[in-house]
Protein backbone atom coordinates (compact mmCIF):
# COMPACT_ATOMS: atom_id res chain seq x y z
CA UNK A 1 -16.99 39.29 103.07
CA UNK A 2 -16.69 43.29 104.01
CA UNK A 3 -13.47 43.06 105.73
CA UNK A 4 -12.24 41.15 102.86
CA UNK A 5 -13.23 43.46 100.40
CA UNK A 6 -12.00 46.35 102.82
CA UNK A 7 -8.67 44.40 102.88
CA UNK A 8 -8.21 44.39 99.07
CA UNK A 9 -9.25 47.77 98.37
CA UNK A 10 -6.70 48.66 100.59
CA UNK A 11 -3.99 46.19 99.57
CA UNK A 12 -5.03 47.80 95.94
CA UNK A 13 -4.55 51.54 97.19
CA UNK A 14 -0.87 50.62 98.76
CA UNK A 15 0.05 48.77 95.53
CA UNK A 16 -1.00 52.40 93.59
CA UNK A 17 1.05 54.37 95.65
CA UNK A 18 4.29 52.72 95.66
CA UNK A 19 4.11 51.91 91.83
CA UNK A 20 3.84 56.20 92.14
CA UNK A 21 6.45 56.68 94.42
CA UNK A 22 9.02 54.26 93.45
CA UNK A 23 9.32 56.11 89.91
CA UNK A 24 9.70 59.32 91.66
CA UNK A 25 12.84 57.97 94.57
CA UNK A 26 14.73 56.38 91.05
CA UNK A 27 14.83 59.68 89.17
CA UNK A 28 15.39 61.90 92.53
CA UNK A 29 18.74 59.49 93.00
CA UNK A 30 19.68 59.16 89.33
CA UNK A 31 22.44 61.58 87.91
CA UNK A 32 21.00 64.87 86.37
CA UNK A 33 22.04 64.85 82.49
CA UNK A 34 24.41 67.12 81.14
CA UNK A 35 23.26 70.54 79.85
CA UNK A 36 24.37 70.83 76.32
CA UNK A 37 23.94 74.21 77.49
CA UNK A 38 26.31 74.68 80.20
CA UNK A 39 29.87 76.01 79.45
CA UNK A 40 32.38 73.09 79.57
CA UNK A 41 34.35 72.45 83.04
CA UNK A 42 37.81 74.42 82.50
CA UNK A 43 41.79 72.63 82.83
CA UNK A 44 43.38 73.48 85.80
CA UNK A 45 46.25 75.75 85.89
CA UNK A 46 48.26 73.65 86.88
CA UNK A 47 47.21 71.48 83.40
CA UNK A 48 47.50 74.37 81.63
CA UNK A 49 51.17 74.94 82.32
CA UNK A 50 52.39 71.77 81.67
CA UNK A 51 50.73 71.29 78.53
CA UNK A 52 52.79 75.05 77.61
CA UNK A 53 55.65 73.77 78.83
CA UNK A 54 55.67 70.98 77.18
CA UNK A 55 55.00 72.53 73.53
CA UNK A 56 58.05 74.45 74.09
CA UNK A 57 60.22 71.97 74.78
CA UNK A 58 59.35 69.08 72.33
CA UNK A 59 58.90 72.08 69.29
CA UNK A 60 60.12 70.26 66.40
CA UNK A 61 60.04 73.14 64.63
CA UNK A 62 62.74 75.61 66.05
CA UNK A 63 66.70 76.27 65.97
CA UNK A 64 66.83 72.84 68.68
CA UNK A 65 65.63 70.96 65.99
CA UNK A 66 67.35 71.88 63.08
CA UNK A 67 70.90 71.85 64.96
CA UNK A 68 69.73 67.82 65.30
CA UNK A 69 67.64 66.71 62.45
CA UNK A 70 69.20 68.72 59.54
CA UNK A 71 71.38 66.68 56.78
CA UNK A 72 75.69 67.23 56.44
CA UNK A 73 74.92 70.09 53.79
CA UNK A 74 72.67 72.30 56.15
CA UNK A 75 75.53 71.49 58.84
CA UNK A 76 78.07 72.70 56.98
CA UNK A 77 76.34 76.03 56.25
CA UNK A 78 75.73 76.47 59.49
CA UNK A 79 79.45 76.27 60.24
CA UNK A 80 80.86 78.23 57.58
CA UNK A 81 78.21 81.04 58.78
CA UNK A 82 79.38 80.66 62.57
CA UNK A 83 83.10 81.06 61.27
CA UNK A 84 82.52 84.07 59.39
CA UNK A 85 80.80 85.58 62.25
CA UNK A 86 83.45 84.65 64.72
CA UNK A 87 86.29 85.79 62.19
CA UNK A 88 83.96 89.37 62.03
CA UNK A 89 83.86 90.26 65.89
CA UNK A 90 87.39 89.15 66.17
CA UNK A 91 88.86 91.69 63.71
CA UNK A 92 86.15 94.30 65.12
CA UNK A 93 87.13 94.07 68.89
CA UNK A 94 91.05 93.88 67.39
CA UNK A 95 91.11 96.70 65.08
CA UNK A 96 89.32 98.77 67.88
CA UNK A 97 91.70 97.96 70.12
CA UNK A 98 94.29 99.22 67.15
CA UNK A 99 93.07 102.17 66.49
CA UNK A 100 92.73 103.60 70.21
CA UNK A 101 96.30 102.81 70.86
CA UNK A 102 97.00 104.38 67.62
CA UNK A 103 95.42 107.65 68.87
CA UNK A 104 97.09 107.29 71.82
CA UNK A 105 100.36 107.06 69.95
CA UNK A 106 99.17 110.53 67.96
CA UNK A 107 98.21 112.24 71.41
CA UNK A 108 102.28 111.56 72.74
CA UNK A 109 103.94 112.44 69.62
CA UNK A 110 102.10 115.82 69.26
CA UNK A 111 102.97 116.32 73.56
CA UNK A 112 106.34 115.27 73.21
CA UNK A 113 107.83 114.95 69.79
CA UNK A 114 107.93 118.57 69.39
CA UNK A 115 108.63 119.94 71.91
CA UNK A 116 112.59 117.97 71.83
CA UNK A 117 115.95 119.20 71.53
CA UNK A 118 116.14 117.19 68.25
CA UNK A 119 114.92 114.55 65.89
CA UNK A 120 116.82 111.56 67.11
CA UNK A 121 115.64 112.67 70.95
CA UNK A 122 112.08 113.43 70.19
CA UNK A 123 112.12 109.70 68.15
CA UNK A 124 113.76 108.08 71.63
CA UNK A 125 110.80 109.45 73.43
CA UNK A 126 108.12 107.67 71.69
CA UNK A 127 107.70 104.49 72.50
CA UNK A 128 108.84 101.32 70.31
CA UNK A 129 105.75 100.38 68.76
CA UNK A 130 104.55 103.39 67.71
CA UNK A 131 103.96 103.88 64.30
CA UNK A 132 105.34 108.08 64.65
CA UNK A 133 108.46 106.45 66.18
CA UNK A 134 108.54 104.43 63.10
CA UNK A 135 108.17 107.39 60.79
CA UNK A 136 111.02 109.15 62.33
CA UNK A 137 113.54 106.63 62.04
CA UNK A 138 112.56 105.43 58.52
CA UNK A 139 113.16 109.28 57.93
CA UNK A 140 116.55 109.55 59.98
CA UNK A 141 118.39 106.90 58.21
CA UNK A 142 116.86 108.22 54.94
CA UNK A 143 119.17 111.41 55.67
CA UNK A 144 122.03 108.63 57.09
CA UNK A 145 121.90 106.89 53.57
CA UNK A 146 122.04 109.41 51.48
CA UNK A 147 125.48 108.66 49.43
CA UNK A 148 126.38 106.39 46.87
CA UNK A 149 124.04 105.99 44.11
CA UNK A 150 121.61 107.09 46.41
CA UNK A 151 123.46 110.33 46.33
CA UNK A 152 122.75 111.32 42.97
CA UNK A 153 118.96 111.67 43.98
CA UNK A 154 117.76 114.81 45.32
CA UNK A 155 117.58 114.79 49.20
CA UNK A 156 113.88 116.14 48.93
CA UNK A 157 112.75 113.67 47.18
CA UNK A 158 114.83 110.87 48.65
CA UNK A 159 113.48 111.68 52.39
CA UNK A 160 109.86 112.05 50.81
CA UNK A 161 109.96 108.99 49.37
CA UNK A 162 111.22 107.23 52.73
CA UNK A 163 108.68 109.21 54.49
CA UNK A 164 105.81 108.18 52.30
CA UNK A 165 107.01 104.54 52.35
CA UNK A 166 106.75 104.68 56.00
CA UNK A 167 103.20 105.71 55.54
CA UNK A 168 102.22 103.36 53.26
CA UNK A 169 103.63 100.50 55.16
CA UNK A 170 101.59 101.56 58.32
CA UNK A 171 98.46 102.10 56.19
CA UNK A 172 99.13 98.38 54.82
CA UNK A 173 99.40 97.13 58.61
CA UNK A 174 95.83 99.22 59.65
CA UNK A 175 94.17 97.91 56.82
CA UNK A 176 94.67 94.09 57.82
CA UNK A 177 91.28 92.25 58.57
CA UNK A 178 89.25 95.11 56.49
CA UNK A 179 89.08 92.44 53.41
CA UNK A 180 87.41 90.01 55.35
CA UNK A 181 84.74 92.26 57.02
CA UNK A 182 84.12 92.96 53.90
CA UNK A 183 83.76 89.70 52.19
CA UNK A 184 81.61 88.96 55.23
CA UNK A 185 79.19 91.12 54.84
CA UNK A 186 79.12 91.23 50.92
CA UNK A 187 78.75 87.00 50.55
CA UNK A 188 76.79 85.97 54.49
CA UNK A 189 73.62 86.30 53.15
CA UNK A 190 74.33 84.73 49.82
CA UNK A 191 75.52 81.70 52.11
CA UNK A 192 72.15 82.07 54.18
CA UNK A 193 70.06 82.08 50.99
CA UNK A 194 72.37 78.89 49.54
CA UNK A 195 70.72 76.80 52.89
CA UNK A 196 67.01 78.51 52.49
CA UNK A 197 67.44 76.93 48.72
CA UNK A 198 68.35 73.99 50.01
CA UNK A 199 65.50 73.64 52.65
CA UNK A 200 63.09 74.53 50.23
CA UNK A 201 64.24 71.29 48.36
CA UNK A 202 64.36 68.92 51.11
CA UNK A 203 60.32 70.87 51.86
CA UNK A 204 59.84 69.64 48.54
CA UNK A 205 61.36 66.13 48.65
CA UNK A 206 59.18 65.64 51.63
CA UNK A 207 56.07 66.39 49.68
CA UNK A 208 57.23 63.67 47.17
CA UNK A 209 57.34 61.33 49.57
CA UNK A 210 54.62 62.14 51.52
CA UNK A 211 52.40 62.13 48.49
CA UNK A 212 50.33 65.23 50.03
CA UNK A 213 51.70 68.41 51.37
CA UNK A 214 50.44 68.67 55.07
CA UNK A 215 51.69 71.31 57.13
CA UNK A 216 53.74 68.49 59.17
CA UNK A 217 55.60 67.31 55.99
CA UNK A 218 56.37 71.05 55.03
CA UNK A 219 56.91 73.18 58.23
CA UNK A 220 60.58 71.25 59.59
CA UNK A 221 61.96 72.00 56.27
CA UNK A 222 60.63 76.01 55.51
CA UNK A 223 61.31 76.47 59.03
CA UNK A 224 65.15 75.26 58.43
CA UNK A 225 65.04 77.65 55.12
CA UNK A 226 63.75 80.96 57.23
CA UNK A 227 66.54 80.14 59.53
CA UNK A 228 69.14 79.75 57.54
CA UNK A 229 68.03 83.46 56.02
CA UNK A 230 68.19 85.00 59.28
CA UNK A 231 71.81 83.69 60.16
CA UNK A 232 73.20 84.67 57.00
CA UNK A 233 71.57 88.30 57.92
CA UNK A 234 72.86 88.09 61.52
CA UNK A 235 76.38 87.47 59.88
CA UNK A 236 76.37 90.18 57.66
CA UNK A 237 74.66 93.09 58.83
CA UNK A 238 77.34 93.50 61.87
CA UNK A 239 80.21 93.23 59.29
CA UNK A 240 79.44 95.50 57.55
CA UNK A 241 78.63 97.97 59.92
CA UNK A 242 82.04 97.01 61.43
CA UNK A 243 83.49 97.91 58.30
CA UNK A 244 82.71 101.29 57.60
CA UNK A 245 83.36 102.15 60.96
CA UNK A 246 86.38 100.71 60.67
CA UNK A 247 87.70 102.27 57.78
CA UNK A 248 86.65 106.03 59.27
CA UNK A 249 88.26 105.43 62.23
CA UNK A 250 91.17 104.09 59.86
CA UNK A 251 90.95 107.61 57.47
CA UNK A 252 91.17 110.43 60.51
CA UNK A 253 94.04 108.11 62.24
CA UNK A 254 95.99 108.30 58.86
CA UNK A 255 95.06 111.53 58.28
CA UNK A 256 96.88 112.89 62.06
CA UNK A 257 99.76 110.44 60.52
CA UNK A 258 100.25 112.05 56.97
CA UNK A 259 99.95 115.36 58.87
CA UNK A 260 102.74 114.29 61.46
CA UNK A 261 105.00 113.19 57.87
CA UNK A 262 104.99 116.26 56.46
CA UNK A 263 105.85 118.45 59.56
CA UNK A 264 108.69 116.03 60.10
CA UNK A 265 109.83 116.49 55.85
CA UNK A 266 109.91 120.20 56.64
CA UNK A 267 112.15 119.80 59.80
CA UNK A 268 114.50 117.18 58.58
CA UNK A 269 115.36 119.50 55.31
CA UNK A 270 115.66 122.40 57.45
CA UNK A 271 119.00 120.95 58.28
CA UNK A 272 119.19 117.35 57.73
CA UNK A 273 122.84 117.19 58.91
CA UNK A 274 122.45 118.57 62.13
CA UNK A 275 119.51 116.51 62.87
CA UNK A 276 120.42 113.37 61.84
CA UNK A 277 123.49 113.74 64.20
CA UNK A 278 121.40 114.87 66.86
């Protein structure tokens, strides 16, 4: 009867301990709960990237997407804009190129012209295209012409007026391309602020539509109208900077030119016989 009692006193002891330990072996091997604490685990780089690279690409908000998704009217702005700025830097680079052969021209015919034997052989050593050369045989056959009912009109005035015809007709001839810089840069941004008008009212349609104005109905649209006002600026601002540069460069080339007309009046009526024969 002892050893039986021993036996379940025991039996009771072991059944204590395990119900203690067993608790304690389940929560050792269970998962520790998250710390609301502890900061948050962090992307990888290598996450991070793509998720950058893909914003960039698949922005539905930039020049990408209104070159796609913009109507025929926003299209058409666009290309009258991108012909106007073509058309600007064409006549820029031209005229430039213009004007330094011009001076080149003036930097021969104050070498050369002057220093001849006569008119007729300073004239044949200026080169065909020149504008001087031009001036000096306009004058020549003024003084060649001068009979008939032209000979009733004083030979002053006669070879002035062929002079300053001359001039006037190689003013006309710099001056080409000038009208369109100008239009350029006086209506580009008007044309820019026709397609932010007109983005604000498809902005606005889209709100109808939508019913609410979230930022995704809203931001395609005012994004299309802010770039349409930068264009139109981009278009203008380099025309008309081309312009006035173009038309000072124009002034001092006429200027040597109007200068070279009347040296050449003076020497022709010195003895306009003599020279024309020359």
């Amino acid at each position: 009867m002892l050893k039986m009692t021993c036996v379940a006193a025991l039996a009771a002891a072991l059944f204590v301990a395990a119900t203690a330990v067993v608790p304690q072996a389940a929560l050792a091997q269970a998962p520790a709960p998250a710390d609301a604490t502890a900061p948050a685990a962090t992307p990888a780089p290598a996450a991070k990237a793509a998720a950058k690279t893909t914003e960039l690409v698949d922005n539905p908000y930039g020049l990408q997407a209104l070159l796609k998704g913009s109507d025929v009217v926003a299209r058409v702005t666009l290309l009258i804009l991108f012909v106007m700025s073509a058309g600007s830097w064409y006549y820029i680079v031209t005229k430039v190129y213009e004007q330094s052969k011009m001076g080149k021209h003036a930097r021969v015919a104050e070498k050369t012209f002057w220093s001849a034997d006569s008119v007729q052989k300073g004239a044949e050593g200026l080169k065909k295209n020149s504008p001087y050369r031009y001036i000096v045989e306009t004058a020549l056959e003024a003084t060649r012409k001068h009979d008939g009912l032209l000979g009733n009109v004083n030979i002053n005035e006669w070879v002035t007026m062929s002079i300053q015809r001359a001039i006037d007709n190689i003013q006309s001839r710099s001056q080409d391309g000038l009208a369109f810089l100008a239009t350029v840069g006086s209506t580009a941004p008007f044309v820019g602020l026709f397609g932010t008008v007109w983005g604000i009212v498809n902005a606005l349609t889209a709100i109808g539509v939508a019913g609410q104005a979230s930022i995704d109905k809203v931001a395609g649209p005012v994004g299309e109208a802010l770039i349409m006002t930068a264009i139109g600026l981009a278009v203008a601002v380099p025309a008309v900077l081309g312009y006035n540069w173009l038309v000072r460069r124009n002034k001092a080339a006429m200027d040597n030119i109007r200068s070279f007309g009347a040296d050449l009046h003076a020497v022709l009526l010195s003895a306009p016989k003599t020279q024309s024969r020359g």
